[in-house]
N, C-alpha and C. Protein backbone atom coordinates (compact mmCIF):
# COMPACT_ATOMS: atom_id res chain seq x y z
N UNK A 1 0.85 -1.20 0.00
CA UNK A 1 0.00 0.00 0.00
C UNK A 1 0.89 1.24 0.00
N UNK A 2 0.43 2.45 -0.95
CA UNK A 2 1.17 3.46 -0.85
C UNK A 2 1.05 4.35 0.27
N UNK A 3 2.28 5.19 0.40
CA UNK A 3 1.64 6.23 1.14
C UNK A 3 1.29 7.88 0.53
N UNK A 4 -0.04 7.67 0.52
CA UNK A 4 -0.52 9.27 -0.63
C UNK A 4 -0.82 10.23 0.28
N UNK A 5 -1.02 9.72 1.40
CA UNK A 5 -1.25 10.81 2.62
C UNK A 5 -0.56 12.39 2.55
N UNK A 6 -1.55 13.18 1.74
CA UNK A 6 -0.85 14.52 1.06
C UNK A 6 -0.71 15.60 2.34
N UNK A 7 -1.01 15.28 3.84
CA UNK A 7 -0.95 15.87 4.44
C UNK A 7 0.74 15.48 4.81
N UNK A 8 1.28 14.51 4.78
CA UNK A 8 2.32 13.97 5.41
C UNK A 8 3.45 14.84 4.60
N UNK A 9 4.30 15.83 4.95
CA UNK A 9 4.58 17.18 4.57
C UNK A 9 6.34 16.49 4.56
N UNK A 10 6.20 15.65 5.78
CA UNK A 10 7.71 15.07 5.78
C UNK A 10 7.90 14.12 4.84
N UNK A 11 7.30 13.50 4.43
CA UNK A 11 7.36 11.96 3.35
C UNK A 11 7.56 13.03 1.82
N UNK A 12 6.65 13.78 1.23
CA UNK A 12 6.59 14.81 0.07
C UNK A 12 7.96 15.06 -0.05
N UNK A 13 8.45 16.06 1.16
CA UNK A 13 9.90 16.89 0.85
C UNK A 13 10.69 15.89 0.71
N UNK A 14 11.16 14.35 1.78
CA UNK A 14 12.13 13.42 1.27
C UNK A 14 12.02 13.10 0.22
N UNK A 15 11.16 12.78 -0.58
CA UNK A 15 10.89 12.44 -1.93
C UNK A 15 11.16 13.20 -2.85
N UNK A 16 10.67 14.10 -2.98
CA UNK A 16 11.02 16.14 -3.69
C UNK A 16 12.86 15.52 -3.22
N UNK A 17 13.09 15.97 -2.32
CA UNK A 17 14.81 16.20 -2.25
C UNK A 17 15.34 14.90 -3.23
N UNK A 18 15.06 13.34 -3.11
CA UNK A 18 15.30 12.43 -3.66
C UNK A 18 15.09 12.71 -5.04
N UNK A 19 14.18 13.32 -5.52
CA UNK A 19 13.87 13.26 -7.30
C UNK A 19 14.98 14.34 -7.37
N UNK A 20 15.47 15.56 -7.15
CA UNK A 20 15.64 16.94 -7.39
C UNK A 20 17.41 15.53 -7.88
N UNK A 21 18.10 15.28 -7.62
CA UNK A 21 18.99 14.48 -8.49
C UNK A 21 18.89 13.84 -9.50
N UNK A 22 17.42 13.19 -9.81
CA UNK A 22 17.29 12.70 -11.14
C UNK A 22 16.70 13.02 -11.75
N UNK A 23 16.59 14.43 -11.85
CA UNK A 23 17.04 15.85 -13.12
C UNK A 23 17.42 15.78 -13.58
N UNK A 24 18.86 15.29 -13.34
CA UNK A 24 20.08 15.39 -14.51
C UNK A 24 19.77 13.94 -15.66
N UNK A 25 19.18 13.22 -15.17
CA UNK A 25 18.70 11.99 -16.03
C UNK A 25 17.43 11.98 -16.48
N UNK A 26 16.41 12.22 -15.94
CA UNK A 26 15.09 12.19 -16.24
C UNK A 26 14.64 13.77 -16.34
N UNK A 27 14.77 14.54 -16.52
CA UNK A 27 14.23 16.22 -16.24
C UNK A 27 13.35 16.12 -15.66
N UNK A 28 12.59 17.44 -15.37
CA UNK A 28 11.55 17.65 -14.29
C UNK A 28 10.41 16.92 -15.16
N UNK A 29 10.41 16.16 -14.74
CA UNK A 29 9.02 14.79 -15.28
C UNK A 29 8.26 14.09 -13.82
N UNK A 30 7.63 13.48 -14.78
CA UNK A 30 6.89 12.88 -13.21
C UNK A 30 7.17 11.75 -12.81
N UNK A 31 8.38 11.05 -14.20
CA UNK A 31 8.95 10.05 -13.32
C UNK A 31 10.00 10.23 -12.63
N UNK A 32 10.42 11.31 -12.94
CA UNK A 32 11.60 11.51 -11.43
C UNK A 32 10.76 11.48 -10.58
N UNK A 33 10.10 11.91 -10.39
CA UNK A 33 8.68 11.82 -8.68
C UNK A 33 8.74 10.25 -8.31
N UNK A 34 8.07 9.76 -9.20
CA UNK A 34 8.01 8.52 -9.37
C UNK A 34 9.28 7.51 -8.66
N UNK A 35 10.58 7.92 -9.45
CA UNK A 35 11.58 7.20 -9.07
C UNK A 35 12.56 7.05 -7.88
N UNK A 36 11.91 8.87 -7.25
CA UNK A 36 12.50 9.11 -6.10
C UNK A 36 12.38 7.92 -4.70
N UNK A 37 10.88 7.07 -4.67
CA UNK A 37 11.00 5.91 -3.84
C UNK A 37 12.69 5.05 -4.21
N UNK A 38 12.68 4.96 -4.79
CA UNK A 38 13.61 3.94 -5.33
C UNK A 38 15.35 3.83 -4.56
N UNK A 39 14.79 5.62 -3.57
CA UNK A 39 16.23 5.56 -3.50
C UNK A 39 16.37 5.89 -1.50
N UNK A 40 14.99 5.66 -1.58
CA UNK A 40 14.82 6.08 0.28
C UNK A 40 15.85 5.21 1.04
N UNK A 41 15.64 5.59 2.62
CA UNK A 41 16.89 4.26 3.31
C UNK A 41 16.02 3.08 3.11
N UNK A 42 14.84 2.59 2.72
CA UNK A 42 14.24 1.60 2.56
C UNK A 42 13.52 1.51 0.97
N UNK A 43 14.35 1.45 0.15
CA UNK A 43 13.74 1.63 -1.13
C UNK A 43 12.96 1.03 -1.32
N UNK A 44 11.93 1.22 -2.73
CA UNK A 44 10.72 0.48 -2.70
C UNK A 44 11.42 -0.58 -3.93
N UNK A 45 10.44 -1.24 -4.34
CA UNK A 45 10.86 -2.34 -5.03
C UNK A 45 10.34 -2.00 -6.74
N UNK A 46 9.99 -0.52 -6.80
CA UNK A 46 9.72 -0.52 -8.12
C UNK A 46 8.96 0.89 -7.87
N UNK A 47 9.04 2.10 -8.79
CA UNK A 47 8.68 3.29 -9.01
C UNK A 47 7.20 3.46 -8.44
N UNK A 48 7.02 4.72 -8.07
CA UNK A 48 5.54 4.64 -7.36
C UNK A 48 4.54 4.77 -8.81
N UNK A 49 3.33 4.57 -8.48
CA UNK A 49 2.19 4.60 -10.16
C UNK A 49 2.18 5.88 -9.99
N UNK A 50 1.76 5.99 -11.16
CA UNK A 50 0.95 7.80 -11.74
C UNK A 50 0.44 7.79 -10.82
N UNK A 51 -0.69 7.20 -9.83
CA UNK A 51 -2.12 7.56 -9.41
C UNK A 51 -0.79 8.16 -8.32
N UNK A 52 -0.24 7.89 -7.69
CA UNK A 52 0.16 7.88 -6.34
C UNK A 52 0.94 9.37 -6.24
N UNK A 53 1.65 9.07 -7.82
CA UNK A 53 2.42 10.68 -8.18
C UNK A 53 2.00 12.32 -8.01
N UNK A 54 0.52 11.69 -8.49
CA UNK A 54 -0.65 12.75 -8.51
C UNK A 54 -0.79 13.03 -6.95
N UNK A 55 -1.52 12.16 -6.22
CA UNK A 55 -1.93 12.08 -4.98
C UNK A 55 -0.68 13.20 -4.04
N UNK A 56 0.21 12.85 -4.22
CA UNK A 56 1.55 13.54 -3.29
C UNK A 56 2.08 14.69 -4.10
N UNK A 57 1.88 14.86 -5.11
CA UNK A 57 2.47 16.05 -5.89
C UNK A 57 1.59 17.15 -6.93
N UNK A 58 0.37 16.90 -7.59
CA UNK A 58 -0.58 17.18 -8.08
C UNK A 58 -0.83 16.42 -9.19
N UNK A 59 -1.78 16.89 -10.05
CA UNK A 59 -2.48 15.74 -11.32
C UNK A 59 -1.62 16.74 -12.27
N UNK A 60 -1.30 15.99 -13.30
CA UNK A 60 -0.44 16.26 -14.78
C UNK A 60 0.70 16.69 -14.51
N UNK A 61 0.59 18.44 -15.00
CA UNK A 61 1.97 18.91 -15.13
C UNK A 61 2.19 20.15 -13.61
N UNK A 62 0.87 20.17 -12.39
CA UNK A 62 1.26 20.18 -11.32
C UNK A 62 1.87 19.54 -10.56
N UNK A 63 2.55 18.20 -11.00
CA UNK A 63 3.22 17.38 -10.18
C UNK A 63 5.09 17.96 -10.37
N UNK A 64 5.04 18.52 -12.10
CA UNK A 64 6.18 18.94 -12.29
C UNK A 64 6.91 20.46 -11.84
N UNK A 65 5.85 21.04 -11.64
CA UNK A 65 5.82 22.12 -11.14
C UNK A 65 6.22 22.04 -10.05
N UNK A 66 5.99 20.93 -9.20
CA UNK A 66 6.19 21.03 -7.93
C UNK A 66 8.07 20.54 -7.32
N UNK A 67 7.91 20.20 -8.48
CA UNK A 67 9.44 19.55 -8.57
C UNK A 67 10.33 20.88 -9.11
N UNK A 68 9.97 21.54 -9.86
CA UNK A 68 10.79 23.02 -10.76
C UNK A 68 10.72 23.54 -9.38
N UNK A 69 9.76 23.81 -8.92
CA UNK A 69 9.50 25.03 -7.34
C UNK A 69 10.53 24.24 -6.41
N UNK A 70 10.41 22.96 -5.64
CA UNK A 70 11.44 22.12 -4.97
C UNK A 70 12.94 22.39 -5.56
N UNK A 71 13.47 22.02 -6.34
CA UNK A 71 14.45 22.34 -7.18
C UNK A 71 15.29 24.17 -7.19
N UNK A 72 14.22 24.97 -7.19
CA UNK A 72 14.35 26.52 -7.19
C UNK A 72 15.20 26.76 -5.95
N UNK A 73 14.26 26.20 -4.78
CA UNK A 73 14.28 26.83 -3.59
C UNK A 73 15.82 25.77 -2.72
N UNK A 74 16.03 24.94 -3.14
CA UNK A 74 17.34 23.96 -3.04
C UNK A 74 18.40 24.43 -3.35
N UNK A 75 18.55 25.16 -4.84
CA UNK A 75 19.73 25.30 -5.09
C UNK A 75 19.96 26.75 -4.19
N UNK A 76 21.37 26.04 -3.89
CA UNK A 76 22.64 27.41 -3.49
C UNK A 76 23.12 28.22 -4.25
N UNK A 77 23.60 29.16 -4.03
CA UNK A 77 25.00 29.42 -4.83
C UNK A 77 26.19 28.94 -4.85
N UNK A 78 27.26 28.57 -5.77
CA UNK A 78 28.54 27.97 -5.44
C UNK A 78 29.16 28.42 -4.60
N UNK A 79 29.64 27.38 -3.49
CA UNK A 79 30.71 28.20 -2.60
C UNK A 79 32.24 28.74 -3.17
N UNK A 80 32.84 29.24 -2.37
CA UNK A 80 33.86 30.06 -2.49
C UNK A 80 34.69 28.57 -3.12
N UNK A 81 34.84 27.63 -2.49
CA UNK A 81 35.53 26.43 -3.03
C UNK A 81 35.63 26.08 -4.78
N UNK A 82 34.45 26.00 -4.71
CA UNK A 82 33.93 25.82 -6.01
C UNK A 82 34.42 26.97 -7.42
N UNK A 83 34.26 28.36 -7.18
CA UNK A 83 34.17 29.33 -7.79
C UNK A 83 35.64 28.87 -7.67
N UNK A 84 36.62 29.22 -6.79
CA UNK A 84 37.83 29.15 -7.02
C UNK A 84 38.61 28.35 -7.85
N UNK A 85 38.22 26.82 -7.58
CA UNK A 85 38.39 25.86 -8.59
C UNK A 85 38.04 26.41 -10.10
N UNK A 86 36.65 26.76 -10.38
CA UNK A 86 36.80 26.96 -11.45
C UNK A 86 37.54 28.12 -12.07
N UNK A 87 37.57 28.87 -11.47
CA UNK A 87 38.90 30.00 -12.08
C UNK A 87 40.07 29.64 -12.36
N UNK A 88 40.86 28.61 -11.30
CA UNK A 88 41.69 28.01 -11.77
C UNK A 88 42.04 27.21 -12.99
N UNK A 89 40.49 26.25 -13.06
CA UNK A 89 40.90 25.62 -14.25
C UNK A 89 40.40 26.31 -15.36
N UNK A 90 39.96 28.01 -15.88
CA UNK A 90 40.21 28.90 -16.89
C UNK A 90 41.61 28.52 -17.31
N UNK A 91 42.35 28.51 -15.83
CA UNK A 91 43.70 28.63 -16.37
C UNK A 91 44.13 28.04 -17.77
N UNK A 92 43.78 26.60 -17.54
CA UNK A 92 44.76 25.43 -18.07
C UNK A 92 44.79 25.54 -19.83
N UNK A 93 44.16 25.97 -20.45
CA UNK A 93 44.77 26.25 -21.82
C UNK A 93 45.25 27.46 -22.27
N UNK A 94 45.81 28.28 -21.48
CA UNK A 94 46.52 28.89 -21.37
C UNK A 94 47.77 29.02 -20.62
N UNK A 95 48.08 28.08 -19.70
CA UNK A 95 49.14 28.10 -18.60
C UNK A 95 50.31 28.32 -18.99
N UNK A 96 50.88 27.40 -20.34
CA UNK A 96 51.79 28.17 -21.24
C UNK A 96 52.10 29.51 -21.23
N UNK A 97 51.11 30.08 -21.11
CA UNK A 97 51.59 31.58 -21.41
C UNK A 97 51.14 32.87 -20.17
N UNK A 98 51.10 32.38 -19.37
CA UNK A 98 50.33 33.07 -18.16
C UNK A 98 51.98 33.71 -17.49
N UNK A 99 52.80 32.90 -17.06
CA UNK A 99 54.29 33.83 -16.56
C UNK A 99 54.24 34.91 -17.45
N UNK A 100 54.40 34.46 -18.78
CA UNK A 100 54.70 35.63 -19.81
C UNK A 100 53.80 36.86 -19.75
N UNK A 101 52.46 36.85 -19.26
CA UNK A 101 51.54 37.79 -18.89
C UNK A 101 51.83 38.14 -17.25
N UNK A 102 52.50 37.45 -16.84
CA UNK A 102 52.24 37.78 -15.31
C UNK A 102 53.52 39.04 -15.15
N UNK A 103 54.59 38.42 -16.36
CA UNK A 103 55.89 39.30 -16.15
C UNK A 103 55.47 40.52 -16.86
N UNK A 104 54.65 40.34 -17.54
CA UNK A 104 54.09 41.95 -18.17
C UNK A 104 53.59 42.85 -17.52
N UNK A 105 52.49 42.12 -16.59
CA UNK A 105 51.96 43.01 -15.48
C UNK A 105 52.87 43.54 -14.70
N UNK A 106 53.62 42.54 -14.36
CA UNK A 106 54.99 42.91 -13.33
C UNK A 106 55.89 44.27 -13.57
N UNK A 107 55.75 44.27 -15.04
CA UNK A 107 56.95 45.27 -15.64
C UNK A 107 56.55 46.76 -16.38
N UNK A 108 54.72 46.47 -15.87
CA UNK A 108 53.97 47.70 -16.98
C UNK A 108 54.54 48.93 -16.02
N UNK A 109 54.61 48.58 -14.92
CA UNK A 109 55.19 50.13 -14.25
C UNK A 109 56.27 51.08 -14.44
N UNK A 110 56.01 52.50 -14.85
CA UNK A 110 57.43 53.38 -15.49
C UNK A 110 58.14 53.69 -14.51
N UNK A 111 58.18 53.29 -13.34
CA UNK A 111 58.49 54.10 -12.17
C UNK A 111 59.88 52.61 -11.40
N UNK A 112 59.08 51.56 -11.15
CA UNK A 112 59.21 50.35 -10.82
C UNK A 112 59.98 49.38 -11.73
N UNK A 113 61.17 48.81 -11.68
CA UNK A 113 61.22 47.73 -12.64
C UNK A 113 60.35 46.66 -13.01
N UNK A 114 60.51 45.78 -11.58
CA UNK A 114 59.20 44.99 -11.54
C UNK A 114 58.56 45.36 -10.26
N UNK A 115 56.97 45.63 -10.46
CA UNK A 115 56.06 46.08 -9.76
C UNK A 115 54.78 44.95 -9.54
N UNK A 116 54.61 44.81 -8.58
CA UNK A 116 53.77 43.42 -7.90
C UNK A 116 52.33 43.59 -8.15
N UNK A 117 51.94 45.21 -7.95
CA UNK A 117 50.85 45.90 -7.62
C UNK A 117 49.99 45.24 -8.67
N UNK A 118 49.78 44.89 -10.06
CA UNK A 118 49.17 44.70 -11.22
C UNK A 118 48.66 43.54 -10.44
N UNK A 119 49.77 42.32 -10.32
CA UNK A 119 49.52 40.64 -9.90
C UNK A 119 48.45 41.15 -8.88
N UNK A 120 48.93 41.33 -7.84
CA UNK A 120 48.33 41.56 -6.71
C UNK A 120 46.91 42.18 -6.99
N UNK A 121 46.34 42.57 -7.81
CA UNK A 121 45.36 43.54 -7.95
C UNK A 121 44.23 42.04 -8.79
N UNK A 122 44.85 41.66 -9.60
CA UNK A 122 44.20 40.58 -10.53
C UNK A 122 43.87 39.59 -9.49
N UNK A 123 44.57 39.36 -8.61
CA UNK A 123 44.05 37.99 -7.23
C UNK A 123 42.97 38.79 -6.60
N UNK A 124 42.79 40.31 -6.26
CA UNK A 124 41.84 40.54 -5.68
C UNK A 124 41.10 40.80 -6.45
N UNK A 125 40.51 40.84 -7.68
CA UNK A 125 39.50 41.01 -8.65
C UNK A 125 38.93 39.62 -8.81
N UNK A 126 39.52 38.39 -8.38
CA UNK A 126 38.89 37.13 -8.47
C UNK A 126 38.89 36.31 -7.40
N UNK A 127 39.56 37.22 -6.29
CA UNK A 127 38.50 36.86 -4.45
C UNK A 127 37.18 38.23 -4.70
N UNK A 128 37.07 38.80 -5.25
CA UNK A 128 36.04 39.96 -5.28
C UNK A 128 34.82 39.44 -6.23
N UNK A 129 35.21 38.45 -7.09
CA UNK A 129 34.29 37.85 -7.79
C UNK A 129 33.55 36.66 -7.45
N UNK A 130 34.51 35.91 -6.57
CA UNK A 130 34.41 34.86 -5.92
C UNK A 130 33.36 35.12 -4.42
N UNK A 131 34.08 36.32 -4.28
CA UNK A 131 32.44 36.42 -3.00
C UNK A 131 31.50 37.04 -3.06
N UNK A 132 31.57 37.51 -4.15
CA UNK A 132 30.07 38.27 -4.49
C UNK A 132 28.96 36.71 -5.36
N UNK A 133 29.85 35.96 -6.00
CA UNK A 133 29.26 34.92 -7.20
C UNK A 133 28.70 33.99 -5.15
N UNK A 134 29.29 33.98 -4.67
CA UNK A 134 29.39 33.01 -3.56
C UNK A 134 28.27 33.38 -1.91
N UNK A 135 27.97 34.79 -2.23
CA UNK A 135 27.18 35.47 -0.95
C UNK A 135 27.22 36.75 -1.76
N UNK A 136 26.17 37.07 -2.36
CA UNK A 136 25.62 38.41 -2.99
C UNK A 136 25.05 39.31 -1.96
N UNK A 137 25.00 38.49 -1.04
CA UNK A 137 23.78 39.44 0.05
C UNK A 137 25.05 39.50 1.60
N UNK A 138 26.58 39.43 1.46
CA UNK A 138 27.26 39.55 2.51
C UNK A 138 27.34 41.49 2.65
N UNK A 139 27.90 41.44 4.04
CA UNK A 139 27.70 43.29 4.55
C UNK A 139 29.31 43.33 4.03
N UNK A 140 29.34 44.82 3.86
CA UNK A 140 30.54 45.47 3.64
C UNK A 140 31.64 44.60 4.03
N UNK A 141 31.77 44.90 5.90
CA UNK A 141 33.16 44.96 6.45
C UNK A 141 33.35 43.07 6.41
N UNK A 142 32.38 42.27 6.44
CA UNK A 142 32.54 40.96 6.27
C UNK A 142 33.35 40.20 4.99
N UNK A 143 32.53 41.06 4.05
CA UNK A 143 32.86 40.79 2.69
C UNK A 143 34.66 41.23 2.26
N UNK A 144 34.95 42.51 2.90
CA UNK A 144 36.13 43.28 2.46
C UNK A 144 37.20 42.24 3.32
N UNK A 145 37.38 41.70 4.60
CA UNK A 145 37.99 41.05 5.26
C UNK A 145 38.16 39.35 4.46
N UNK A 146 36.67 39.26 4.08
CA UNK A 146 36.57 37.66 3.38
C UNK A 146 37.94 38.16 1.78
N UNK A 147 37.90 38.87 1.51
CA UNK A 147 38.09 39.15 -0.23
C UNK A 147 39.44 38.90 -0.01
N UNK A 148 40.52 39.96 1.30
CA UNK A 148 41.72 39.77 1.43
C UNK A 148 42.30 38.72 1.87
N UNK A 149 41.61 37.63 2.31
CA UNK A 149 42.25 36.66 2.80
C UNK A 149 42.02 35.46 1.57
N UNK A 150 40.95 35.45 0.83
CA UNK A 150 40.87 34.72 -0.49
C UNK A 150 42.13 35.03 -0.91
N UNK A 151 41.94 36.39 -1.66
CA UNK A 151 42.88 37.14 -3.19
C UNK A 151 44.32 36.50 -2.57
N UNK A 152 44.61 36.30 -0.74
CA UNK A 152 46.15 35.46 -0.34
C UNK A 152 45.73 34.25 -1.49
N UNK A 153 44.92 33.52 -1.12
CA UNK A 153 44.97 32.20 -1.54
C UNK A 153 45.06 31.98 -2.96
N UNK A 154 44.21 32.28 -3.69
CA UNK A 154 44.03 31.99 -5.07
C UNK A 154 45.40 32.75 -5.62
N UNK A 155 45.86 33.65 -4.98
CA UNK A 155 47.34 33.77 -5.52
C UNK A 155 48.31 32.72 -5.52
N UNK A 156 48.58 32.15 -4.36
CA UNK A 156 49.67 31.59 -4.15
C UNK A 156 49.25 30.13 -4.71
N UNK A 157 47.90 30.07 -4.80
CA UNK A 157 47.75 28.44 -5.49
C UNK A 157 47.92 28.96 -7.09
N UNK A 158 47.50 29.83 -7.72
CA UNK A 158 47.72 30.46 -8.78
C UNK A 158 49.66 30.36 -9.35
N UNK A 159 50.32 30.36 -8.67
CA UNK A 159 51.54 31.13 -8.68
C UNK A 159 52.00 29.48 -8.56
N UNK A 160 51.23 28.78 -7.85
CA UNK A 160 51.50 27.10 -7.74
C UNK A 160 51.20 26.30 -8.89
N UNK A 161 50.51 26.59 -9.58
CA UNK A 161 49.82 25.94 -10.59
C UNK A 161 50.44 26.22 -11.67
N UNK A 162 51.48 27.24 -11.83
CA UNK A 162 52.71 27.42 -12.94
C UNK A 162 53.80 26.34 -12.74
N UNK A 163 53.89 25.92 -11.58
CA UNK A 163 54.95 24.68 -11.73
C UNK A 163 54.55 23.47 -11.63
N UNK A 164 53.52 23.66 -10.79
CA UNK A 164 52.92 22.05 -10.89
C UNK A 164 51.42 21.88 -11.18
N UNK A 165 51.27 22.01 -12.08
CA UNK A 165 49.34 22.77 -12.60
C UNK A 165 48.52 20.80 -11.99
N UNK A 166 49.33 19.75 -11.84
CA UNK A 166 48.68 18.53 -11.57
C UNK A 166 48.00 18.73 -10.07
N UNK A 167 48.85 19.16 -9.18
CA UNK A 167 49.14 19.47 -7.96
C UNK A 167 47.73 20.67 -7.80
N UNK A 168 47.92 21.88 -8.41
CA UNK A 168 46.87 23.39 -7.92
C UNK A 168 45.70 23.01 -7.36
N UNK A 169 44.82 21.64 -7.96
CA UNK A 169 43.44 21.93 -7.47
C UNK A 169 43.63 21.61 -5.44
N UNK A 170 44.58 20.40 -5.20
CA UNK A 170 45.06 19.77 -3.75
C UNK A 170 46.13 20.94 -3.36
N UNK A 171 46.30 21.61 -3.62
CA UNK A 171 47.03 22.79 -2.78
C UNK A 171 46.42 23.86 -2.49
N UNK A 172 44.96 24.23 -3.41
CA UNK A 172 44.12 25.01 -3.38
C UNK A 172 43.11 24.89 -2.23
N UNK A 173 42.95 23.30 -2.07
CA UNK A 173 42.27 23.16 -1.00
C UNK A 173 42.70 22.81 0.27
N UNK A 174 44.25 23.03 0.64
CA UNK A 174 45.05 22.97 1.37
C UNK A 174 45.14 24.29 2.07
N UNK A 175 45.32 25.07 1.15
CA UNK A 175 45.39 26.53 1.51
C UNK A 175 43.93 27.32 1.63
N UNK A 176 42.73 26.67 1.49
CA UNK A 176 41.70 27.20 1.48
C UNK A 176 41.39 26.64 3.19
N UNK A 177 41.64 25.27 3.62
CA UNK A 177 41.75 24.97 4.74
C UNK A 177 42.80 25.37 6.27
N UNK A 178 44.11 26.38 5.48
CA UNK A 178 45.35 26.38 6.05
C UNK A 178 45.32 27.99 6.03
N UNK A 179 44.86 29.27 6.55
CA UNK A 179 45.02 30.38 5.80
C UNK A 179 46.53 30.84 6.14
N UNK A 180 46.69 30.47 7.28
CA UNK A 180 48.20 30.74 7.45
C UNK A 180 49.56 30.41 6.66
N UNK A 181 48.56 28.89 6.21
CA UNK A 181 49.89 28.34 5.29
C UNK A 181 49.62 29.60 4.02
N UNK A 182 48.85 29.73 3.53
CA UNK A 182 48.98 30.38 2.57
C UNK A 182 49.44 31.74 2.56
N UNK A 183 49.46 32.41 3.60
CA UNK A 183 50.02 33.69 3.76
C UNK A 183 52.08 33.23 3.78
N UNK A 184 52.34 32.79 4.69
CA UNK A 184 53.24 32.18 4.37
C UNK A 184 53.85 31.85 3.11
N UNK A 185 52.79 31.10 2.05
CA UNK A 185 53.37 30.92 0.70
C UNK A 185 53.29 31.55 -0.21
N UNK A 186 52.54 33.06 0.02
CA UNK A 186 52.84 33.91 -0.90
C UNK A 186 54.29 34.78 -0.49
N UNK A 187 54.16 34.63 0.37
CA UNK A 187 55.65 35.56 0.98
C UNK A 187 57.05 34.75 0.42
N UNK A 188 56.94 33.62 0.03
CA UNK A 188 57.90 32.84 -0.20
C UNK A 188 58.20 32.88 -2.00
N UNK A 189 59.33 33.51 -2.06
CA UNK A 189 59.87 34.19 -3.14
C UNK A 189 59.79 33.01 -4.52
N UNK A 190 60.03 31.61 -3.95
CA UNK A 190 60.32 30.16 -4.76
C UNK A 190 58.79 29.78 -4.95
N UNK A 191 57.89 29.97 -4.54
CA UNK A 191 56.90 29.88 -5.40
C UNK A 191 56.28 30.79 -6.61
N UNK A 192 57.18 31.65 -6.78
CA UNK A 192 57.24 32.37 -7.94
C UNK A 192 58.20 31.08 -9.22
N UNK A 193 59.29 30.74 -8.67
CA UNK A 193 59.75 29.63 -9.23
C UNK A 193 60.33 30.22 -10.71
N UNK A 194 61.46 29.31 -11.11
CA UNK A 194 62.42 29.66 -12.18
C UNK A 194 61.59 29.96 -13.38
N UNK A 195 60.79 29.35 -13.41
CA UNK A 195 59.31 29.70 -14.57
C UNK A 195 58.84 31.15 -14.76
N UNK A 196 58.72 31.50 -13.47
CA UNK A 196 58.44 33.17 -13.60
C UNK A 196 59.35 33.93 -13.43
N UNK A 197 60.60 33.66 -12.79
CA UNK A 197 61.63 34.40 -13.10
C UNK A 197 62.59 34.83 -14.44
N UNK A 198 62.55 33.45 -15.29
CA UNK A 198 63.14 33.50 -16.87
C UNK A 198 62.21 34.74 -17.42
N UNK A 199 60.85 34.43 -17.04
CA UNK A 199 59.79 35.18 -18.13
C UNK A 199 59.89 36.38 -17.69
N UNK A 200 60.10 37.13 -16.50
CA UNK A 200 60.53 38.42 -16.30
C UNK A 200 61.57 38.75 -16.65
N UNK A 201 62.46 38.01 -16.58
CA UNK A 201 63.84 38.28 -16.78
C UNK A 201 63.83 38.65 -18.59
N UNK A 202 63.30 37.83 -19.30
CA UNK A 202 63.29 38.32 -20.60
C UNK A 202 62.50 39.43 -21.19
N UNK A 203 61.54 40.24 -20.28
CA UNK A 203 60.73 40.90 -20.64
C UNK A 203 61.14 42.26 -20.77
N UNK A 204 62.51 41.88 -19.38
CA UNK A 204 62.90 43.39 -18.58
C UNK A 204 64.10 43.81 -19.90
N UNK A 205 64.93 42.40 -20.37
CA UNK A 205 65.52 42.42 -21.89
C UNK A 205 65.01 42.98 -22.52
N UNK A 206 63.55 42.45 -23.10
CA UNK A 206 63.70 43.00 -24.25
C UNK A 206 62.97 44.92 -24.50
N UNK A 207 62.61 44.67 -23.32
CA UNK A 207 62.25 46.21 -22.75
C UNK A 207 63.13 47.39 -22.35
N UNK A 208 64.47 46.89 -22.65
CA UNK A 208 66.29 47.79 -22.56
C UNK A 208 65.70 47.94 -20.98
N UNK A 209 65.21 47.39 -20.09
CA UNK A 209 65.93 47.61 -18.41
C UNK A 209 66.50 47.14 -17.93
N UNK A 210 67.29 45.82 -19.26
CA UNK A 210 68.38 44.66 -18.12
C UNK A 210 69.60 44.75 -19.59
């Protein structure tokens, strides 16, 4: 015997949360409704019927609706984890050539040979993106404190991912867990590494400052 009991508010949402994954396989249909038994701590032994779908979710395409609305109100925004990762991996078909841009930034200054301020400015434009994409609704002084202690990180995993790009995503989340380590490893001159030093070094050449 099913349970259609449409008052039972707790049985609906486990089910709703259970279908809202087989979206990605079934779209908002009514056999994801359907299939969501299938996956309880006591699964059933075979998809619930239409009649039952209806009963707990509505008749036709109110049952799907109810699943689009479930679905709406579920999703998050990506965390800071997430966003970061994916910025990183922008990187990778370009990584080749990212020192060579990094030593440009380094060297656009008329004043400065090499000047940090550019790098440094580009890590905080993507902790600044990263917590707004991540908490749109954070206050000022929360947000400005969150941004500087990111723009540490995604630098120095950034600056990591030029020598060992296999390594960036597990150092990223090392240093997302470690903030100290990461302050630490931006201060540390060798994670700039012979990679970014050649590419400045030739820039400042061919620019008559060396």
């Amino acid at each position: 015997m099913w349970n259609v009991d449409g008052s039972d508010d707790y049985y609906n949402s486990k089910l709703l949360n259970l279908a809202i994954p087989l979206i990605r396989s079934h779209g908002f249909t009514r056999e994801s409704l359907a299939r969501s038994v299938l996956y309880l701590p006591k699964p059933h032994a075979e998809p619930l019927p239409d009649t039952a779908v209806s009963a707990l979710f509505g008749q036709g395409d109110d049952a799907r609706r109810t699943l689009l609305n479930a679905e709406e109100v579920s999703s998050e925004p990506p965390c800071i984890r997430h966003v970061l990762h994916s910025r990183l991996a922008m990187n990778e078909p370009v990584l080749d050539y990212l020192p060579e841009a990094f030593a440009l930034l380094a060297t656009s200054s008329s004043v400065l040979p090499v000047d940090p301020t550019p790098i440094l400015m580009h890590a905080a434009y993507v902790a600044d993106d990263a917590c707004w994409i991540a908490d749109p609704s954070a206050k000022e002084l929360s947000w400005y404190t969150r941004r500087a202690s990111l723009s540490t990180v995604y630098l120095a995993a950034e600056l990591h991912q030029f020598t060992s790009p296999k390594t960036a995503e597990s150092f990223l989340n090392y240093l997302l867990d470690n903030k100290d380590a990461a302050e630490r490893a931006v201060q540390e001159v060798a994670l700039y590494g012979e990679y970014i030093f050649k590419s400045w070094k030739g820039i400042l050449r061919s620019s008559g400052r060396l």
